[in-house]
N, C-alpha and C. Protein backbone atom coordinates (compact mmCIF):
# COMPACT_ATOMS: atom_id res chain seq x y z
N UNK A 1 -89.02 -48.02 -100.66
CA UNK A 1 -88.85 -49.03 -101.69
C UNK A 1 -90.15 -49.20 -102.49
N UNK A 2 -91.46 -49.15 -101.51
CA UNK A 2 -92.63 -49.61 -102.53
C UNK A 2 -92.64 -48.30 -103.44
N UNK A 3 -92.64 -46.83 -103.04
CA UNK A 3 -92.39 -45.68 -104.18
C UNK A 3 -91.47 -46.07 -104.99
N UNK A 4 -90.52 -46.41 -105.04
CA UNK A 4 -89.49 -46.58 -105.85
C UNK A 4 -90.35 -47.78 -107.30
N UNK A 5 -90.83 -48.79 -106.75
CA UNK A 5 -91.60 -49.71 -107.18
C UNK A 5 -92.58 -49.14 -108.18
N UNK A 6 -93.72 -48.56 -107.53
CA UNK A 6 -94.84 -47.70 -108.18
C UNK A 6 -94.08 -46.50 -109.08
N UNK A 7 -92.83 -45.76 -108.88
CA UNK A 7 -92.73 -45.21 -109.87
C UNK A 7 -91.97 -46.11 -111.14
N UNK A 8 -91.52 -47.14 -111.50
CA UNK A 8 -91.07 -47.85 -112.26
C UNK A 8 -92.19 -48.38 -112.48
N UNK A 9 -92.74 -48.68 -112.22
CA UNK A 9 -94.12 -49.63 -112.84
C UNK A 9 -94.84 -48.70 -113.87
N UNK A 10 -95.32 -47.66 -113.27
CA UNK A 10 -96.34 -46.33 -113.40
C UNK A 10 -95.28 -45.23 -114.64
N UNK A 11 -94.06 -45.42 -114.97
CA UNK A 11 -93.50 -44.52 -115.60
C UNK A 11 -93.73 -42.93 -115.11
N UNK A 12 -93.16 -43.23 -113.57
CA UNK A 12 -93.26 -42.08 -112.90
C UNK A 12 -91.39 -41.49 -112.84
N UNK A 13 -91.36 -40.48 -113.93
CA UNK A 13 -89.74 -40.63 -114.02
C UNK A 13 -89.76 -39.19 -113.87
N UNK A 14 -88.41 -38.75 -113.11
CA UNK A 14 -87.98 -37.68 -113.36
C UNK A 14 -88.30 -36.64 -114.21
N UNK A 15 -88.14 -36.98 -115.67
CA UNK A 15 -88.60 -35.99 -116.64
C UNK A 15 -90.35 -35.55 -117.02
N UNK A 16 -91.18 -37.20 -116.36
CA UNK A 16 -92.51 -37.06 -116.15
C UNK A 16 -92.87 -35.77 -114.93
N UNK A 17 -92.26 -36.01 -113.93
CA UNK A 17 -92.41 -35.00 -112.53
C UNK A 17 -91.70 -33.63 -113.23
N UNK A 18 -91.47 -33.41 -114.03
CA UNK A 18 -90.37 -32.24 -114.80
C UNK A 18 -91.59 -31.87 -115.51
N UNK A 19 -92.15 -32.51 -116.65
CA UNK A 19 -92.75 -32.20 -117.48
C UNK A 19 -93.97 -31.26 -116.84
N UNK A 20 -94.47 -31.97 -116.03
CA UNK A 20 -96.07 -31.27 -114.75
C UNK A 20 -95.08 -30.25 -114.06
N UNK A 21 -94.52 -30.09 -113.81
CA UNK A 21 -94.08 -29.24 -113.16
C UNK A 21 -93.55 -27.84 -114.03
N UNK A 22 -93.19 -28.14 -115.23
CA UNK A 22 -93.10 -27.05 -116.46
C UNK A 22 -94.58 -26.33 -116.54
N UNK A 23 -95.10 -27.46 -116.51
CA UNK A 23 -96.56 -27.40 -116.67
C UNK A 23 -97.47 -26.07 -116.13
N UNK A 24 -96.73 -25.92 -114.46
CA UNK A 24 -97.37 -25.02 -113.62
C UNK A 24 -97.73 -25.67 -112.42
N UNK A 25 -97.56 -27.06 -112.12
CA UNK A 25 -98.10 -28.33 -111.12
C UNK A 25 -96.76 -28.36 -110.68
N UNK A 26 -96.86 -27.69 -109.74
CA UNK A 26 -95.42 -27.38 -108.62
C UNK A 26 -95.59 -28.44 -107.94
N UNK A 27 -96.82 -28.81 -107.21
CA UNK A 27 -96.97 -29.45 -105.67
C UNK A 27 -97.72 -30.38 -106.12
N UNK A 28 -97.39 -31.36 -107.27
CA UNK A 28 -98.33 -32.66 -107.16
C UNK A 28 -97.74 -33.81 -106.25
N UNK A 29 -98.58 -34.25 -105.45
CA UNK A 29 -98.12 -35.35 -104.41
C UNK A 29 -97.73 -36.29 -105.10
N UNK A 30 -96.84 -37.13 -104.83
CA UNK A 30 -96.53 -38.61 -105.45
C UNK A 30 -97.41 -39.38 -105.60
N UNK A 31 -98.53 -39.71 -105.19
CA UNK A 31 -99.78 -40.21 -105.34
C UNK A 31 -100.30 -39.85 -106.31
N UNK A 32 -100.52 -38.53 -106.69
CA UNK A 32 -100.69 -37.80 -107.64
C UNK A 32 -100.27 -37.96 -108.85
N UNK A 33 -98.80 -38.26 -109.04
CA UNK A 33 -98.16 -38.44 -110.04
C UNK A 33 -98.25 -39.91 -110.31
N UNK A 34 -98.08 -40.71 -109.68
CA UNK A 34 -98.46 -42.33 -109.92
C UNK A 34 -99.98 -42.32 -110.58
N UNK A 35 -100.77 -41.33 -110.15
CA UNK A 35 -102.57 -41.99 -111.10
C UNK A 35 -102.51 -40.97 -112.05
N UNK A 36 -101.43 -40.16 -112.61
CA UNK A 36 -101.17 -39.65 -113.85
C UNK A 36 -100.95 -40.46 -114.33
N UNK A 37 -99.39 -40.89 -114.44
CA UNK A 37 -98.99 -41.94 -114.66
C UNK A 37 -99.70 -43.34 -115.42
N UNK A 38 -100.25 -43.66 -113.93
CA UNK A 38 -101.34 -44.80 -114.26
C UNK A 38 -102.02 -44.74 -115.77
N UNK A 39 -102.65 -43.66 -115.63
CA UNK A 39 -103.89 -43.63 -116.84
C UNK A 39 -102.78 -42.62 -118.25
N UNK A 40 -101.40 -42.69 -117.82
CA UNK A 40 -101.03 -41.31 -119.29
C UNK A 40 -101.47 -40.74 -119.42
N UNK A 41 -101.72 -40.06 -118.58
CA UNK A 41 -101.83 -38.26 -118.47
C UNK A 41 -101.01 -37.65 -118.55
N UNK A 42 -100.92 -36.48 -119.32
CA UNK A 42 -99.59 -35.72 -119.95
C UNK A 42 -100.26 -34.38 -119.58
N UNK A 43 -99.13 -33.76 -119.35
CA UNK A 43 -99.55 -31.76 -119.70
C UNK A 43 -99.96 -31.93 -121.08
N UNK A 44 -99.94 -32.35 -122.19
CA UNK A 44 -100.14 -32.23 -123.82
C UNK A 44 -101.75 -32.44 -123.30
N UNK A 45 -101.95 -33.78 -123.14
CA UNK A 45 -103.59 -34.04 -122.88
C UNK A 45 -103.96 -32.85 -122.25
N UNK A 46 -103.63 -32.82 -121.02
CA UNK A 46 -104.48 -31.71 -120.38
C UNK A 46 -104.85 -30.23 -121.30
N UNK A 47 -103.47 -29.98 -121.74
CA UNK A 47 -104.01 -29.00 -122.62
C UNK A 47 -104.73 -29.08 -124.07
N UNK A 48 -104.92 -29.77 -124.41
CA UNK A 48 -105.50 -30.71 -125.46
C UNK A 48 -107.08 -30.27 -124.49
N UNK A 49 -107.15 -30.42 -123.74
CA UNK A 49 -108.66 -30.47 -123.36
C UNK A 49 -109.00 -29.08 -123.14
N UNK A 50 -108.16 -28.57 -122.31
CA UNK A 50 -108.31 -26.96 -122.07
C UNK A 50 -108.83 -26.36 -123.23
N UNK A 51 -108.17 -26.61 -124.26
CA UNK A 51 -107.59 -25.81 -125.97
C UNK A 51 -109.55 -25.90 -126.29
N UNK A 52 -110.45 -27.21 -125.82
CA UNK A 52 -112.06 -27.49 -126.04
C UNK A 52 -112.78 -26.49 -125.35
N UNK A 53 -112.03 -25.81 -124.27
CA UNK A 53 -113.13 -24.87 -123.66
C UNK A 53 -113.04 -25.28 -122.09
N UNK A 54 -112.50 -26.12 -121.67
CA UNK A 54 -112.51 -26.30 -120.40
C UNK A 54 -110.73 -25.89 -119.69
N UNK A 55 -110.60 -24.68 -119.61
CA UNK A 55 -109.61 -23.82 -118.78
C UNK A 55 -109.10 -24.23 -117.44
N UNK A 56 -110.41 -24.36 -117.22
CA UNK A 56 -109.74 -24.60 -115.52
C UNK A 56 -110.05 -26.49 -114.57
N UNK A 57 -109.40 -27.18 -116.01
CA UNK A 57 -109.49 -28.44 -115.90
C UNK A 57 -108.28 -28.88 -115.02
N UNK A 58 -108.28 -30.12 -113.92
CA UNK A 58 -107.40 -29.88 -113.27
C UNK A 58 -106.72 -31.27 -113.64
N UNK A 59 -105.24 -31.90 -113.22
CA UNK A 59 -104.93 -33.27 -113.88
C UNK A 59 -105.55 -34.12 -113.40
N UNK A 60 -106.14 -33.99 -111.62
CA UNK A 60 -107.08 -35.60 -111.55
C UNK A 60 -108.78 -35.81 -112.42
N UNK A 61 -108.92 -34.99 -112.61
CA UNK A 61 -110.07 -34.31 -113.56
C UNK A 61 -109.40 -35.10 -114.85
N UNK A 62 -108.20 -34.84 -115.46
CA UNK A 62 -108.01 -35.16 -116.34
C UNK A 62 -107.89 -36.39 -116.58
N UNK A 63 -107.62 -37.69 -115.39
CA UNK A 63 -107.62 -39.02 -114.91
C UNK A 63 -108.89 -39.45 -115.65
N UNK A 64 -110.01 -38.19 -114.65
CA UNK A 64 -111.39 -39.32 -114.95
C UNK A 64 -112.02 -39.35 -116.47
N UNK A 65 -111.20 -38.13 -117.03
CA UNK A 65 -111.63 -38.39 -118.31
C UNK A 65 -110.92 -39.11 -119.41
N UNK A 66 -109.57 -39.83 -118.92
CA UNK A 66 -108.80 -40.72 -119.84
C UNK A 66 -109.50 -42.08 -119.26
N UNK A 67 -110.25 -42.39 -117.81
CA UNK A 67 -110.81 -43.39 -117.55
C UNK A 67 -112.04 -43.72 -118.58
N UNK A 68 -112.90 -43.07 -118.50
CA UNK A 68 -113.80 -43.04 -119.44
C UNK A 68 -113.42 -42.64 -120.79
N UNK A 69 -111.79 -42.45 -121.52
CA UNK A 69 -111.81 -42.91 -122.83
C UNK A 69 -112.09 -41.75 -123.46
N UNK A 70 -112.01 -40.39 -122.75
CA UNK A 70 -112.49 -38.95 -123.36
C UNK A 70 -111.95 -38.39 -123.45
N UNK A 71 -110.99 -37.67 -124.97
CA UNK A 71 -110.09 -37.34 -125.37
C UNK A 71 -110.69 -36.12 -126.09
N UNK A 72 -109.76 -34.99 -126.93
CA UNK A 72 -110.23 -33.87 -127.51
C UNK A 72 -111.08 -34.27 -128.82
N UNK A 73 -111.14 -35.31 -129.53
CA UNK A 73 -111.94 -35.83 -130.64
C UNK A 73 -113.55 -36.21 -130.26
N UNK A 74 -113.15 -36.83 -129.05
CA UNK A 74 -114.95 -37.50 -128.27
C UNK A 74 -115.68 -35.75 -127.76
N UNK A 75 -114.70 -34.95 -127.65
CA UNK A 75 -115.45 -33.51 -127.21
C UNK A 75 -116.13 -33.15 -128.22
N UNK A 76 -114.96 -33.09 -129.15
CA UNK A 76 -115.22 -32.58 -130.53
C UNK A 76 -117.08 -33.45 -131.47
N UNK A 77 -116.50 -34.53 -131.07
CA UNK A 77 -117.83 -34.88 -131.85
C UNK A 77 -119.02 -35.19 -130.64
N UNK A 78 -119.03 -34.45 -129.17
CA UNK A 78 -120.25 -34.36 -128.52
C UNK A 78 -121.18 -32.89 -128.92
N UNK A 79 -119.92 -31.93 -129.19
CA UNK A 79 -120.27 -30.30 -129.68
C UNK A 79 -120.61 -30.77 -131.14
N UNK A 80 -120.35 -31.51 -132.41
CA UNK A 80 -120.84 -31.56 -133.22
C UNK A 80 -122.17 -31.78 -133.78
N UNK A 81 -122.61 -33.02 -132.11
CA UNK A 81 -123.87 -33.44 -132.50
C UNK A 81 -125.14 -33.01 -131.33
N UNK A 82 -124.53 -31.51 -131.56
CA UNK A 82 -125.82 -30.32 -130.74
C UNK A 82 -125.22 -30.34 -129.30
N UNK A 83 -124.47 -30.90 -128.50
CA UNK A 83 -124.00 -30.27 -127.46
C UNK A 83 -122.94 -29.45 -126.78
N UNK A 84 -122.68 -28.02 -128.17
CA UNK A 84 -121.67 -27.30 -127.85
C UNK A 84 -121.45 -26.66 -126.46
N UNK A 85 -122.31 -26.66 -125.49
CA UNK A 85 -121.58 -25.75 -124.17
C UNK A 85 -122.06 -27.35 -123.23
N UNK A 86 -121.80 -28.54 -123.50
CA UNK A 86 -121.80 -29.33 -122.69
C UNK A 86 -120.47 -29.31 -121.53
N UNK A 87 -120.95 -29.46 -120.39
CA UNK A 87 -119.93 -29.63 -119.09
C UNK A 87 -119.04 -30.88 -118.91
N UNK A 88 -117.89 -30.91 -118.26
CA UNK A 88 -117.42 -32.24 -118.79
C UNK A 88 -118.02 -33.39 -117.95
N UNK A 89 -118.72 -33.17 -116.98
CA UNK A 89 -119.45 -34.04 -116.25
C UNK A 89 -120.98 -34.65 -117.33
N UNK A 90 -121.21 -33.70 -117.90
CA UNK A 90 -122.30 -33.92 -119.08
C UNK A 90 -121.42 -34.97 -120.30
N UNK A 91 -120.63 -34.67 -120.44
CA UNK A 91 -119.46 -35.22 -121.82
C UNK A 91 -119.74 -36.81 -120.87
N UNK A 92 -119.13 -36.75 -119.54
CA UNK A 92 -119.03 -38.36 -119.33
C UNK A 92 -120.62 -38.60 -119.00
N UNK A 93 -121.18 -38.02 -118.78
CA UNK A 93 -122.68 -38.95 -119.36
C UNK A 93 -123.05 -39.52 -120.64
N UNK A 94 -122.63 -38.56 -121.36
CA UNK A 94 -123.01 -38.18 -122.49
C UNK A 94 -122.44 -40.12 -123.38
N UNK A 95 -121.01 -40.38 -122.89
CA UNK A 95 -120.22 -41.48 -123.11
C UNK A 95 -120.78 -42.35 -122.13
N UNK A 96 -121.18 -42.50 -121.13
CA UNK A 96 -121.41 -43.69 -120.31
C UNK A 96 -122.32 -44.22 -120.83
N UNK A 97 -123.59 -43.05 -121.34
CA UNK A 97 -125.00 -43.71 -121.89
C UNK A 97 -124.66 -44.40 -123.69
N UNK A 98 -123.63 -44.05 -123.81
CA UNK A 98 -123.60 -44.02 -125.37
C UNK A 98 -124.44 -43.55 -126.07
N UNK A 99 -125.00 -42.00 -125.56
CA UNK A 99 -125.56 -41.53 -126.44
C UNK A 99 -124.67 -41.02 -127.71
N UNK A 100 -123.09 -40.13 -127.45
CA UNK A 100 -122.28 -40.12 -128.06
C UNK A 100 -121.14 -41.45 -127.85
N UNK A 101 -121.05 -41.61 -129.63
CA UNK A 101 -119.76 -42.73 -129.32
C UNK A 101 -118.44 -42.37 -130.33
């Protein structure tokens, strides 16, 4: 019942667990899919980020960077302003310090 709960809350639906799973994310745990969920994480985002240079980005990876608010535009303008081969662990520095905003 509490899964049942967390996926109605979390917009953990059928066609969401469909969509990751089109995706190539055969075996995401339900846990998994609830802190997608949580933060709207989509296969689109994820590949949205990939499409910047980061390939082998994974979806909870992709969590911490919708936590911190880091989308393909905030990449885009960290490589604009001299840090084109920045790491995405560098990107969320890069946003925590507000050096890029």
């Amino acid at each position: 019942l509490e899964e049942l709960f967390e996926a109605a809350v979390f917009n953990v639906t059928r066609d969401f667990n469909s969509a990751w799973r089109t995706a190539g994310f055969k075996n995401l745990a339900f846990e998994d899919l609830v802190r997608l969920g949580t933060f709207k994480v989509t296969p689109e985002f994820l590949n949205e980020i990939k499409a910047e240079g980061f390939p082998n980005l994974s979806p909870l990876t992709a969590v911490e960077l919708r936590v911190h608010r880091i989308d393909r535009d905030f990449i885009r303008r960290v490589k604009a302003r001299g840090f084109p081969n920045a790491t995405l662990g560098e990107i969320i520095e890069l946003r925590l310090h507000k050096i890029v905003k």
